[in-house]
Protein backbone atom coordinates (compact mmCIF):
# COMPACT_ATOMS: atom_id res chain seq x y z
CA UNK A 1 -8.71 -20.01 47.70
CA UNK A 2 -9.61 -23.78 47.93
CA UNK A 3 -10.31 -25.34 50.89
CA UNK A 4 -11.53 -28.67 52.32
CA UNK A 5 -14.31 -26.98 54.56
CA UNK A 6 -17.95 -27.84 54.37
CA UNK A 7 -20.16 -25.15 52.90
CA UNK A 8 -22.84 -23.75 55.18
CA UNK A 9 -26.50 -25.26 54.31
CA UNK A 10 -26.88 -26.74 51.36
CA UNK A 11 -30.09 -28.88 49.96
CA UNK A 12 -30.13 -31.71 52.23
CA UNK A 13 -30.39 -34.03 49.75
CA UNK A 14 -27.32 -32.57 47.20
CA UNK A 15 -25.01 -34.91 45.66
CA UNK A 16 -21.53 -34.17 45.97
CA UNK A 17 -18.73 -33.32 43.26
CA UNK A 18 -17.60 -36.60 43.22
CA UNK A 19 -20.91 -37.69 42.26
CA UNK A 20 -22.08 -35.17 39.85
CA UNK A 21 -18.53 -34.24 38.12
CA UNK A 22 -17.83 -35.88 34.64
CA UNK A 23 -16.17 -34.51 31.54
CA UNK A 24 -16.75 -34.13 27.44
CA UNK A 25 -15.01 -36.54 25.15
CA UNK A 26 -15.38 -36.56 21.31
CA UNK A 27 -14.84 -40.26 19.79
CA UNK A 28 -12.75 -38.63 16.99
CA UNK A 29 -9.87 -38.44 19.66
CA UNK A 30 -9.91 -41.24 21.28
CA UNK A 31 -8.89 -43.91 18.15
CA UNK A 32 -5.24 -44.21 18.77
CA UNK A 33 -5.10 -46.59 21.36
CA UNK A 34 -2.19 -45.35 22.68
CA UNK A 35 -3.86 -41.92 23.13
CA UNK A 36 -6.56 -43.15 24.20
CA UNK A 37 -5.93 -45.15 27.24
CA UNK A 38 -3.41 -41.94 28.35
CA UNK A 39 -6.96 -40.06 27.87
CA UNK A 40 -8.69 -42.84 30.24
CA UNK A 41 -6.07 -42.96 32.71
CA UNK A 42 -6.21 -39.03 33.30
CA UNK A 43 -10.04 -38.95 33.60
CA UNK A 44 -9.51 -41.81 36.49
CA UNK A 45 -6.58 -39.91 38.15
CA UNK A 46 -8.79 -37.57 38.94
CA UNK A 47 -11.33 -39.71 41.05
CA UNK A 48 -14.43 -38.67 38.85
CA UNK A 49 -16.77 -41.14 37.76
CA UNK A 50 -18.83 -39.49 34.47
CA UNK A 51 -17.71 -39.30 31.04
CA UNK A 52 -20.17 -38.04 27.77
CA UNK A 53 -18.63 -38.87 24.81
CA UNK A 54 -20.16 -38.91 21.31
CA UNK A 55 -21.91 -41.87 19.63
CA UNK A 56 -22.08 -41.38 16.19
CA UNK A 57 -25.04 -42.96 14.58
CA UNK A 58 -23.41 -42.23 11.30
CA UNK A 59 -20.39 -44.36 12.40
CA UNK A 60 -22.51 -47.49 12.60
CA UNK A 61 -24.84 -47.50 9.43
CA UNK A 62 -22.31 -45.33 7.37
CA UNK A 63 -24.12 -46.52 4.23
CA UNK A 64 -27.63 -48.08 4.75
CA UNK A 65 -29.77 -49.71 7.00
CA UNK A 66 -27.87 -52.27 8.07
CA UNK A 67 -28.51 -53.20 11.87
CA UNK A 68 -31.63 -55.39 10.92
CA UNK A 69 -29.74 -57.65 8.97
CA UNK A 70 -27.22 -57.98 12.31
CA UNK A 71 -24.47 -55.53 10.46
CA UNK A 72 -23.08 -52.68 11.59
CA UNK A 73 -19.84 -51.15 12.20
CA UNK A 74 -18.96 -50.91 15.83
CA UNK A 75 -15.52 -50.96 16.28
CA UNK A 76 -14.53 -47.77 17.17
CA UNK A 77 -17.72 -47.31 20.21
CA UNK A 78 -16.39 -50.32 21.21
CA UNK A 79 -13.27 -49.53 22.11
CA UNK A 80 -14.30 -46.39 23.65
CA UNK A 81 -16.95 -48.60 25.61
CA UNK A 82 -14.04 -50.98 27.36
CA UNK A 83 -11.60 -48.25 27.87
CA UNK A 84 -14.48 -46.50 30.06
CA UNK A 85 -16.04 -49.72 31.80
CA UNK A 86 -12.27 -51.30 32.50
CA UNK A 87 -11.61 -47.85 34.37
CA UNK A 88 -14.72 -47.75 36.27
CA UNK A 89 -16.04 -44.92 34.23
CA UNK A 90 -19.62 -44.40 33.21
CA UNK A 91 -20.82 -43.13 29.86
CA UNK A 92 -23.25 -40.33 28.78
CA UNK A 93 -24.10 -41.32 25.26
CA UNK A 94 -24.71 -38.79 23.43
CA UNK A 95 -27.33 -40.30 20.56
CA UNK A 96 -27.10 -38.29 17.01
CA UNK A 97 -25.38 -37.60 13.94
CA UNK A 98 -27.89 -39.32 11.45
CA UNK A 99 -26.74 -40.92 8.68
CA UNK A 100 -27.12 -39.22 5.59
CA UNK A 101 -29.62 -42.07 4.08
CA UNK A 102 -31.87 -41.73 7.95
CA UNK A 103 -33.18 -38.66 7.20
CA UNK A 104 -35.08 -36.81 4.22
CA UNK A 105 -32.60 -33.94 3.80
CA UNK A 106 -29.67 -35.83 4.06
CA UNK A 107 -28.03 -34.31 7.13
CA UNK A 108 -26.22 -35.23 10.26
CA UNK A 109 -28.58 -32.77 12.41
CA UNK A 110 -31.60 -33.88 10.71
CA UNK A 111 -34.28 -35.73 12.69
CA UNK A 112 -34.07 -39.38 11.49
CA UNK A 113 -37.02 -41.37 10.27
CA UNK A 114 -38.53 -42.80 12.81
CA UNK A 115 -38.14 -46.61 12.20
CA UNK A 116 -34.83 -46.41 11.21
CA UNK A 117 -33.86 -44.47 14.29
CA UNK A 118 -35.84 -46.84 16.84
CA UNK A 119 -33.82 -49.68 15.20
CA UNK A 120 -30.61 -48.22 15.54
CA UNK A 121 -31.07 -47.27 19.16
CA UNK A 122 -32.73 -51.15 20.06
CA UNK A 123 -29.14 -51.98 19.08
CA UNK A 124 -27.58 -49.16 21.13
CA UNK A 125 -29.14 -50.02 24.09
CA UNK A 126 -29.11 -53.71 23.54
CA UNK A 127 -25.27 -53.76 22.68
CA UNK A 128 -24.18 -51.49 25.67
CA UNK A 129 -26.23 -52.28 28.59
CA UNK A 130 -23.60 -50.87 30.90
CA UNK A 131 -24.29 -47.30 29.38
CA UNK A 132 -26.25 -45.73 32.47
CA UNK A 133 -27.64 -43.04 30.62
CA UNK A 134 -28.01 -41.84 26.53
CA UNK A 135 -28.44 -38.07 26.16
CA UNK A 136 -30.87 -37.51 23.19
CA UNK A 137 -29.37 -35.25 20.93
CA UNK A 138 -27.66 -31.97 21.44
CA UNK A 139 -28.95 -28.17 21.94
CA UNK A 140 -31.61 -29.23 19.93
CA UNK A 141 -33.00 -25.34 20.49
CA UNK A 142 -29.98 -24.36 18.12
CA UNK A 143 -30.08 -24.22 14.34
CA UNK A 144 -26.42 -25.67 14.14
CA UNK A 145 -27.64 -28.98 15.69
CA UNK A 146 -31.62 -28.48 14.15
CA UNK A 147 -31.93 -28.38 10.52
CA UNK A 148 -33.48 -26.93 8.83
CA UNK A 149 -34.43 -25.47 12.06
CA UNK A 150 -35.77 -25.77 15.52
CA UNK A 151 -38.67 -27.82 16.15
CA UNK A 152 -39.65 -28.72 19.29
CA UNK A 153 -42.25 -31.16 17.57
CA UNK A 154 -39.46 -33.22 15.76
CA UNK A 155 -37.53 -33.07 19.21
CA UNK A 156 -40.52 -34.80 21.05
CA UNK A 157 -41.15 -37.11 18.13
CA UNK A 158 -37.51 -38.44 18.49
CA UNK A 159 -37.57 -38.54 22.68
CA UNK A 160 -41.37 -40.17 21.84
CA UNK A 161 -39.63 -43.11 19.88
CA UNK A 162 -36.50 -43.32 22.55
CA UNK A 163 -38.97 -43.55 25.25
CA UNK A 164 -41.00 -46.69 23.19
CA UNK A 165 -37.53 -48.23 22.63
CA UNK A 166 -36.40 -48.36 26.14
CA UNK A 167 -39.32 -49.70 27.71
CA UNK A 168 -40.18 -52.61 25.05
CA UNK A 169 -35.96 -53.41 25.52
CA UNK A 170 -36.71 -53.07 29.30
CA UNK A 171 -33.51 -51.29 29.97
CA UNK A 172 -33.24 -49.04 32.96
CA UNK A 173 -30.96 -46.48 31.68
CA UNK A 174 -31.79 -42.85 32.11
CA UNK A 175 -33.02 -40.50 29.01
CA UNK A 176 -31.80 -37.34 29.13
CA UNK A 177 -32.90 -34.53 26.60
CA UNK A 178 -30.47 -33.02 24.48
CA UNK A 179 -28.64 -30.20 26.48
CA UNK A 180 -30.48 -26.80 25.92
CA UNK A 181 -27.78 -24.09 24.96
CA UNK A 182 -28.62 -20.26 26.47
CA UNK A 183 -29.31 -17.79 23.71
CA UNK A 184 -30.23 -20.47 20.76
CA UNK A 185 -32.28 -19.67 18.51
CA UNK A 186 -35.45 -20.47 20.41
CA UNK A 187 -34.55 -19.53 24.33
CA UNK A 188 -34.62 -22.46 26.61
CA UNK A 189 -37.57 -21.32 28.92
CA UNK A 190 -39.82 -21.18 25.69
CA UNK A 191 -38.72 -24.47 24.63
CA UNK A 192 -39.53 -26.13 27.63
CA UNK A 193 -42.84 -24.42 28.01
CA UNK A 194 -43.53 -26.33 24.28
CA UNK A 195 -41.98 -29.84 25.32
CA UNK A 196 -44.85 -29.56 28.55
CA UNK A 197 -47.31 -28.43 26.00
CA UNK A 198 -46.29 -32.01 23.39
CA UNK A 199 -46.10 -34.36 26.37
CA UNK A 200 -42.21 -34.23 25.81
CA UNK A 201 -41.27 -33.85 29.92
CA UNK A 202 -43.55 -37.05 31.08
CA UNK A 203 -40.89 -39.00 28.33
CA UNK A 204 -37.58 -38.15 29.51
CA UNK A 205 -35.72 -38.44 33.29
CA UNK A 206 -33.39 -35.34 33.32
CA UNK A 207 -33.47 -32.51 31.29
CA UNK A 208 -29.98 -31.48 29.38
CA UNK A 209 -28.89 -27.96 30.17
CA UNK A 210 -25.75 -26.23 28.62
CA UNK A 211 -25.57 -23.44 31.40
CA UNK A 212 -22.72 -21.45 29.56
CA UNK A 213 -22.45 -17.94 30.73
CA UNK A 214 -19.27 -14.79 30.26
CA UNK A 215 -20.47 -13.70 33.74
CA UNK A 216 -18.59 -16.53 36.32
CA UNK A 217 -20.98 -18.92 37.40
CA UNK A 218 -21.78 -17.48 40.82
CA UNK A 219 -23.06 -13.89 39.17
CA UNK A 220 -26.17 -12.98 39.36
CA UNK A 221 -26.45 -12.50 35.63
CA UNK A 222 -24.61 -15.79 35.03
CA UNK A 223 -26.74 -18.82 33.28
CA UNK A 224 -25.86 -21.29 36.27
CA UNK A 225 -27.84 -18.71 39.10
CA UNK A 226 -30.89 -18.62 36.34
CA UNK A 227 -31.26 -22.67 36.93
CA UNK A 228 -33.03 -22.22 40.17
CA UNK A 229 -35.89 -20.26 37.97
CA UNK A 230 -35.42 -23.41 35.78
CA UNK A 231 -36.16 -25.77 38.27
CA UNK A 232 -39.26 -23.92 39.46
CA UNK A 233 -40.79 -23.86 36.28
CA UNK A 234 -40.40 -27.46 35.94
CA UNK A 235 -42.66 -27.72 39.46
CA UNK A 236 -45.21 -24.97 38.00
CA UNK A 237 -45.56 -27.75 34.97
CA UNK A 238 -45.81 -30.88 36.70
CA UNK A 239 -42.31 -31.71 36.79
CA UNK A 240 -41.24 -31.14 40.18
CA UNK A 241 -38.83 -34.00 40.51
CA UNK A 242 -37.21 -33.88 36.80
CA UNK A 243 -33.42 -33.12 37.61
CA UNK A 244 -31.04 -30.88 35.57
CA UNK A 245 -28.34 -32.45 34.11
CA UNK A 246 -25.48 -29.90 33.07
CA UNK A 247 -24.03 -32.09 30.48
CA UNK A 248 -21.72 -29.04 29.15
CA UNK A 249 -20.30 -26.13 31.00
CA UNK A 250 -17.00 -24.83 30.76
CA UNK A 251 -14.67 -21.41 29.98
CA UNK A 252 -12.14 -21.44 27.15
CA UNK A 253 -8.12 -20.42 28.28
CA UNK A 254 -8.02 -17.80 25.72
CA UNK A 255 -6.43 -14.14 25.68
CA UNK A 256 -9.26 -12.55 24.05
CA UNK A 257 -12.75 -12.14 24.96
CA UNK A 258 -15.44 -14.16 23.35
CA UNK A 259 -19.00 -15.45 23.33
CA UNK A 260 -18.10 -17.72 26.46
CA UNK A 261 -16.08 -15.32 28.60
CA UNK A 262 -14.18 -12.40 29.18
CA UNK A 263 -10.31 -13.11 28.54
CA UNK A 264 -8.95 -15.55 30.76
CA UNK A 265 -5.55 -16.99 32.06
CA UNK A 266 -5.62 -20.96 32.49
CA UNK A 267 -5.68 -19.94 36.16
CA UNK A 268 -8.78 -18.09 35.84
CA UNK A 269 -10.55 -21.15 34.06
CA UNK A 270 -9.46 -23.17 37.20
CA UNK A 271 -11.36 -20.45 39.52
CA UNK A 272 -14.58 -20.98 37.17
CA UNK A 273 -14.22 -24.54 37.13
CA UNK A 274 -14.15 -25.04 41.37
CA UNK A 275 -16.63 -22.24 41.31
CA UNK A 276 -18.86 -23.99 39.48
CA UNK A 277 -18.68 -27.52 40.67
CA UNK A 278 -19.01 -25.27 44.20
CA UNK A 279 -22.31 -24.05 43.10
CA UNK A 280 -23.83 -27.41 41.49
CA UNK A 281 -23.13 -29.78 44.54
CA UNK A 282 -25.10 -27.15 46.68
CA UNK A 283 -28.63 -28.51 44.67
CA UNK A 284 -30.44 -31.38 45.07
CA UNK A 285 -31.63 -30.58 42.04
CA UNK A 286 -28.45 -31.02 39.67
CA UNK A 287 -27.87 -34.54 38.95
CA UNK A 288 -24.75 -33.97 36.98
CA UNK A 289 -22.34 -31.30 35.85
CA UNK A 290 -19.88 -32.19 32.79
CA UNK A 291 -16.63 -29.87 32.06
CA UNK A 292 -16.36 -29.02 28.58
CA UNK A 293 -14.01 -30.38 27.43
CA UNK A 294 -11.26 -32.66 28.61
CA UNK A 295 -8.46 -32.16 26.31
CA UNK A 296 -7.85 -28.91 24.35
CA UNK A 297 -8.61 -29.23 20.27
CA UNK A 298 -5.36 -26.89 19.55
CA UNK A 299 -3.50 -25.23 22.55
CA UNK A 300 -2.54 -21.60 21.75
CA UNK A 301 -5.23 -21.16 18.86
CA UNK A 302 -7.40 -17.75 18.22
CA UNK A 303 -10.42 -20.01 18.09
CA UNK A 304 -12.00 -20.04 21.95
CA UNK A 305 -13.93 -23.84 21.08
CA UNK A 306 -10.18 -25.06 20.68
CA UNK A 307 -9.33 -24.06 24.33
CA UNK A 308 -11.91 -25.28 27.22
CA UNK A 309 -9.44 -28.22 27.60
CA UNK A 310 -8.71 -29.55 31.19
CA UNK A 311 -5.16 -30.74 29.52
CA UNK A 312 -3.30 -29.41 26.85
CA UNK A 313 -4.15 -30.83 23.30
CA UNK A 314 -0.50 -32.47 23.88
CA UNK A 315 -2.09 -34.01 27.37
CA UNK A 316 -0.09 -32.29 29.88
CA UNK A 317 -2.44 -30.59 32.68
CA UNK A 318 -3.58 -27.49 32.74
CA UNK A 319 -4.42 -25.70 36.41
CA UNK A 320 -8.00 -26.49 35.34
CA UNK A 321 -6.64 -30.55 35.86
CA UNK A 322 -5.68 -30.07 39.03
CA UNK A 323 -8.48 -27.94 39.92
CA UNK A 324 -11.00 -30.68 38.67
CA UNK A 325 -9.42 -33.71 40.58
CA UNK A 326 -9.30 -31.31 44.35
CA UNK A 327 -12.96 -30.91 44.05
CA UNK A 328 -13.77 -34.52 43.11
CA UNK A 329 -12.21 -34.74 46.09
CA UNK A 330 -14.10 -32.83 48.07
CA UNK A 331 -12.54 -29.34 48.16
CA UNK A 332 -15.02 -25.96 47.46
CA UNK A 333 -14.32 -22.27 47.38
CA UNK A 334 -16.45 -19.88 48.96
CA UNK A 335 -18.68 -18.10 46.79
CA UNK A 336 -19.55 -15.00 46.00
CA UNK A 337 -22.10 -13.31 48.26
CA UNK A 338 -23.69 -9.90 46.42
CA UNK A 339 -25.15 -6.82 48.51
CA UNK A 340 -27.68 -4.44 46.87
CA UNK A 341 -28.24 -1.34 48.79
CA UNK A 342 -30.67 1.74 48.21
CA UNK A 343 -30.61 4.85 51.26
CA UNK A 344 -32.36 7.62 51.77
CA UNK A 345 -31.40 10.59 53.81
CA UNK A 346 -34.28 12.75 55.55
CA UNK A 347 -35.56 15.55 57.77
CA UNK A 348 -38.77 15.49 60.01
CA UNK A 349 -39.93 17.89 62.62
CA UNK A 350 -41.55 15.40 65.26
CA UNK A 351 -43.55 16.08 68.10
CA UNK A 352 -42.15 15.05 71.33
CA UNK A 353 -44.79 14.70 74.21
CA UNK A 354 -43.75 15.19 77.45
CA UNK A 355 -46.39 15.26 81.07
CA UNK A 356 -45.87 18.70 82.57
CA UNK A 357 -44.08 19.05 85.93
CA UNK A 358 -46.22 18.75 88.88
CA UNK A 359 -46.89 21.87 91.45
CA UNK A 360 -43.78 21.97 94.11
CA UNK A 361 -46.38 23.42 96.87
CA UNK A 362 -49.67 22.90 98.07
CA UNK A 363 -52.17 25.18 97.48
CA UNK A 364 -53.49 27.65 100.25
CA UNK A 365 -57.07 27.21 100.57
CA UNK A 366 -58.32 23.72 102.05
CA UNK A 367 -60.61 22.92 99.15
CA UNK A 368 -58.96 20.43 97.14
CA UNK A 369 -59.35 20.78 93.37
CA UNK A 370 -58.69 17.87 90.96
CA UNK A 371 -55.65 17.95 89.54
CA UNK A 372 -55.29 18.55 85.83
CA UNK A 373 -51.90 17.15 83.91
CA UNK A 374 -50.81 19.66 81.42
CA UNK A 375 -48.79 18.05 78.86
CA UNK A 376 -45.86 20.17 76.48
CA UNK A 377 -45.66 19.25 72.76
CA UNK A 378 -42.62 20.40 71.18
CA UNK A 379 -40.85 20.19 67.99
CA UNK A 380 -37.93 18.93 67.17
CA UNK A 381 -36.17 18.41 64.18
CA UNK A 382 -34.54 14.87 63.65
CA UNK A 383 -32.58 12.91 60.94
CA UNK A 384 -33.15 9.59 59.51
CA UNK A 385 -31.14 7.45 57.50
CA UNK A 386 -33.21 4.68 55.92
CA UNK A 387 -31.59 1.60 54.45
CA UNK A 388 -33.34 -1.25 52.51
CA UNK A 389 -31.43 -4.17 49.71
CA UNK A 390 -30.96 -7.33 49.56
CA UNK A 391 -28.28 -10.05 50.06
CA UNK A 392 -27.36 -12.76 47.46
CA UNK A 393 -25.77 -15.98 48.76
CA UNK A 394 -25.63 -18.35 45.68
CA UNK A 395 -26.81 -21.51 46.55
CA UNK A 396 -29.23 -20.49 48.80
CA UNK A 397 -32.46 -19.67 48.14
CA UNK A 398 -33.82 -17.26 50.82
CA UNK A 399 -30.85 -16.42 53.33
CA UNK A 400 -31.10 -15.30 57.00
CA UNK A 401 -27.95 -13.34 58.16
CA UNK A 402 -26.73 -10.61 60.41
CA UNK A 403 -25.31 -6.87 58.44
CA UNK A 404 -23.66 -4.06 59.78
CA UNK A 405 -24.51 -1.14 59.00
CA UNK A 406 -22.51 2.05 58.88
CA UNK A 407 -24.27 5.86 59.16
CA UNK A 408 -22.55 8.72 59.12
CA UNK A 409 -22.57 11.55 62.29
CA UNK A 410 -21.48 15.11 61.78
CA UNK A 411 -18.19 15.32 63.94
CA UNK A 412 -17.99 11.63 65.35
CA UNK A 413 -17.26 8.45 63.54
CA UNK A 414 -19.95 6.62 62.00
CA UNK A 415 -22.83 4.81 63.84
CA UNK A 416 -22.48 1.36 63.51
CA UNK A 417 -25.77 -1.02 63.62
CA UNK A 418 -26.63 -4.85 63.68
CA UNK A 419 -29.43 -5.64 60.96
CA UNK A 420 -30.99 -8.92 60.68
CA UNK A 421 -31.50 -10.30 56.94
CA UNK A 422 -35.01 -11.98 56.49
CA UNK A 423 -35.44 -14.13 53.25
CA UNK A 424 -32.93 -11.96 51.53
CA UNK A 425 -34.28 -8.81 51.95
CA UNK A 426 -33.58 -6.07 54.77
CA UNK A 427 -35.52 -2.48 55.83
CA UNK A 428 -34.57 -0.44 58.57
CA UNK A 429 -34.49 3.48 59.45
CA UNK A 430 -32.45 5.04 61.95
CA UNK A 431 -32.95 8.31 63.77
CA UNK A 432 -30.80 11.09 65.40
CA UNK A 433 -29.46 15.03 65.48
CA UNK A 434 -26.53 13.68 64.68
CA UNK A 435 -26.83 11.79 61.68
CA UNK A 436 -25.82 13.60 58.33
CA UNK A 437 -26.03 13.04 54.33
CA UNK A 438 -22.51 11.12 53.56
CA UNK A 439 -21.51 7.58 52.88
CA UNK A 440 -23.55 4.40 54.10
CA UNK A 441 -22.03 1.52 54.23
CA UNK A 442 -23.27 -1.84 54.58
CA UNK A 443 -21.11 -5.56 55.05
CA UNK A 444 -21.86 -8.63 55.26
CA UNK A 445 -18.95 -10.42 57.30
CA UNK A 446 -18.79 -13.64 55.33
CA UNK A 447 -19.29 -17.89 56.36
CA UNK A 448 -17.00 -20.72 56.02
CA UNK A 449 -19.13 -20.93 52.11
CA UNK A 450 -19.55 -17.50 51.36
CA UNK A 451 -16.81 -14.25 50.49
CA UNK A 452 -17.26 -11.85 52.83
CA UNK A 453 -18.95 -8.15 50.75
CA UNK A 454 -19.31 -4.26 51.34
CA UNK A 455 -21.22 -2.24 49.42
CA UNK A 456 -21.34 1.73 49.75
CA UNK A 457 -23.59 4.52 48.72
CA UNK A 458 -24.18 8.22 49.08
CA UNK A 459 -27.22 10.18 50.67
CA UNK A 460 -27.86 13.74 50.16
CA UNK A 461 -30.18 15.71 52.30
CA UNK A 462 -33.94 16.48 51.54
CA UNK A 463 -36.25 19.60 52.45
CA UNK A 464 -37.44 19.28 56.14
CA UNK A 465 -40.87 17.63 56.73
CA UNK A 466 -43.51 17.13 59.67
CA UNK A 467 -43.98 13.42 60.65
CA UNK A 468 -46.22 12.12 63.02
CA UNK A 469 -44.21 9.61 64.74
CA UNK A 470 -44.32 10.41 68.30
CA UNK A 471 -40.98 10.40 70.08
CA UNK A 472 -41.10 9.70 73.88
């Protein structure tokens, strides 16, 4: 359900969906004008304000170096450029595809030579000063966008030359790395580690993250809930303040399951789409979160990459559309909380210490005696339940919320109890003849941001033990 309610604590400094949300456009759709001004005028309709779209190197200097002598071939980012800036859109440049002359093995995800690529982007920046920020590359850690493979060194080499570029043009718009794609061929913690190691984080001012996951975003196992690690390790290497931008994420509309999600109905890509933006605008952190894609490649096809598509490849809107333009808007859905719950069932003979009853008459003779207090220790045999887990709220890093917990009695209905959550984390134990091996269950009742959650599970009785907890 979608609602219009503000979630419950988030970082006080988190930007809103309307301010983080943009969406993926490739330049090889957008040059029929006709389409692509239908293209521009959806993106608006929705109220977001981001658009990353594609600009091919190889586009400009199809044939040789060209640029220096004030040649180049710009028509078609230029038209992509005005369609954006007359609809008060701003761009995400996406700088790669090397011409097949830039580079010494002759391929479009090659790392250029370095002076031809420093002139090339001295024209980028100086032509488009408008573009707010120019993504460097894309999932660099991946050998379809790296050949012949990975390197982390080439990577800093080209953000190295970028960085020289800007400041000597003395433009002000934002570097961003290329977005790091989850299980690449060289893991995205790793390569980060190695871009601290080369000097490559001091270059850049937001680090590109491709957070796709086939758990939904709020899971625990799910890419998006690993950023928060992310973000730490930036802090542990001098980075505290480098935001994450999420320049892809997205779930295909497909009736299979595939490397990006389980099967899913266009209605269940809407759910991950609010869930996500739900999620991101809870971080201070995130600077910007980018739905892949905008416009399906091929509506209906076996192929997943042809289906992430906020519209049909024919334009009509998919649920995803309307999904995207509520929470521009300023809806959210309430996310998933997660209990974890481990219970252990127990006997212990205690001692229970109780002052013996005083003398109901006097004594006879006249001498008094001092008056020694006898005390009874007995036995008795009690049962504990104890009851320790943890509660997930995405979004929040170390919640503090009441649980109820339910313990089952031999004969009477179960014994319900009020436990406080402390950082994420509750203990307790619980005593009584009554209490019995059986079902414990523990909820957590829900906010206005989070789904209300039980979780359930069974305790079995153990051999009888002495304690030494004193009952009184």
């Amino acid at each position: 359900m979608l609602t219009l309610a503000a979630l419950a604590a988030p970082a006080a400094h988190a930007k809103p969906a309307s301010q983080i949300a943009g969406v993926a456009l490739h330049p090889w759709q957008l040059q029929d004008n006709h389409q692509r001004d239908r293209v521009f005028d959806g993106i608006a309709a929705t109220g977001a304000k981001w658009v990353r779209v594609d600009m091919p190197w190889a586009w400009v200097e199809a044939h040789g170096p060209t640029l220096k002598d004030g040649h180049g071939h710009w028509g078609g980012l230029d038209s992509i450029v005005s369609a954006a800036k007359l609809r008060g859109l701003k761009i995400i440049g996406i700088v790669a595809y090397t011409p097949e002359w830039a580079s010494s093995i002759g391929h479009q995800w090659a790392y250029p030579d370095r002076e031809a690529f420093e002139t090339f982007f001295e024209a980028l920046l100086r032509r488009y000063p408008q573009v707010p920020a120019w993504e460097l590359w894309n999932e660099p850690n991946f050998e379809r966008f790296s050949k012949p493979e990975p390197s982390v060194a080439g990577f800093v080499d080209l953000l190295r030359s970028a960085r020289r570029v800007r400041d000597a043009v003395g433009s002000k718009a934002k570097l961003i790395s290329g977005g790091l794609a989850p299980g690449a061929d060289i893991d995205i913690v790793p390569w980060v580690n190695e871009m601290a190691m080369r000097g490559g984080l001091s270059l850049i001012d937001g680090l590109g993250v491709h957070p796709y996951s086939r758990a939904a975003p709020d899971d625990p196992r799910s890419q998006m809930m690993q950023l928060e690690a992310l973000h730490r390790r930036l802090a542990q290497l001098g980075r505290p303040d480098l935001p994450l931008w999420l320049t892809e994420y997205g779930a295909p509309s497909i009736g299979v399951e595939n490397g990006y999600a389980p099967a899913l109905t266009e209605a269940q890509q809407a759910a991950r789409l609010r869930t996500a933006f739900t999620l991101a605008s809870r971080f201070d952190w995130i600077e910007n979160l980018t739905w892949y894609e905008y416009r399906d490649n091929k509506t209906g096809s076996s192929d997943p990459d042809d289906n992430f598509g906020l519209v049909h490849s024919d334009l009509s809107p998919k649920p995803a559309y309307s999904a995207f333009r509520d929470v521009v808007a300023g809806a959210t859905s309430k996310l998933q909380a997660r209990l974890t719950l481990y219970s252990r069932f127990s006997q212990a003979r205690v001692k229970v210490v109780r002052p013996a009853r005083a003398a109901k008459h006097k004594p006879k003779h006249k001498k008094k005696r001092k008056r020694v207090k006898r005390k009874i220790v007995k036995r008795k045999l009690v049962n504990r339940i104890a009851v320790t887990g943890r509660l997930t709220l995405p979004g929040t890093a170390w919640p503090d919320a009441p649980i109820t917990v339910l313990l089952p009695r031999l004969g009477a209905p179960p014994l319900v109890k009020t436990v406080i959550v402390k950082e994420g984390y509750f203990w307790a134990r619980f005593e009584g003849r009554a209490l019995t091996s059986g079902t414990v269950q523990v909820r957590y009742g829900g906010s206005t941001a989070y789904l209300p959650v039980t979780t359930t599970t069974q305790v079995v009785s153990e051999p009888a033990r002495v304690a030494h907890h004193v009952a009184r």
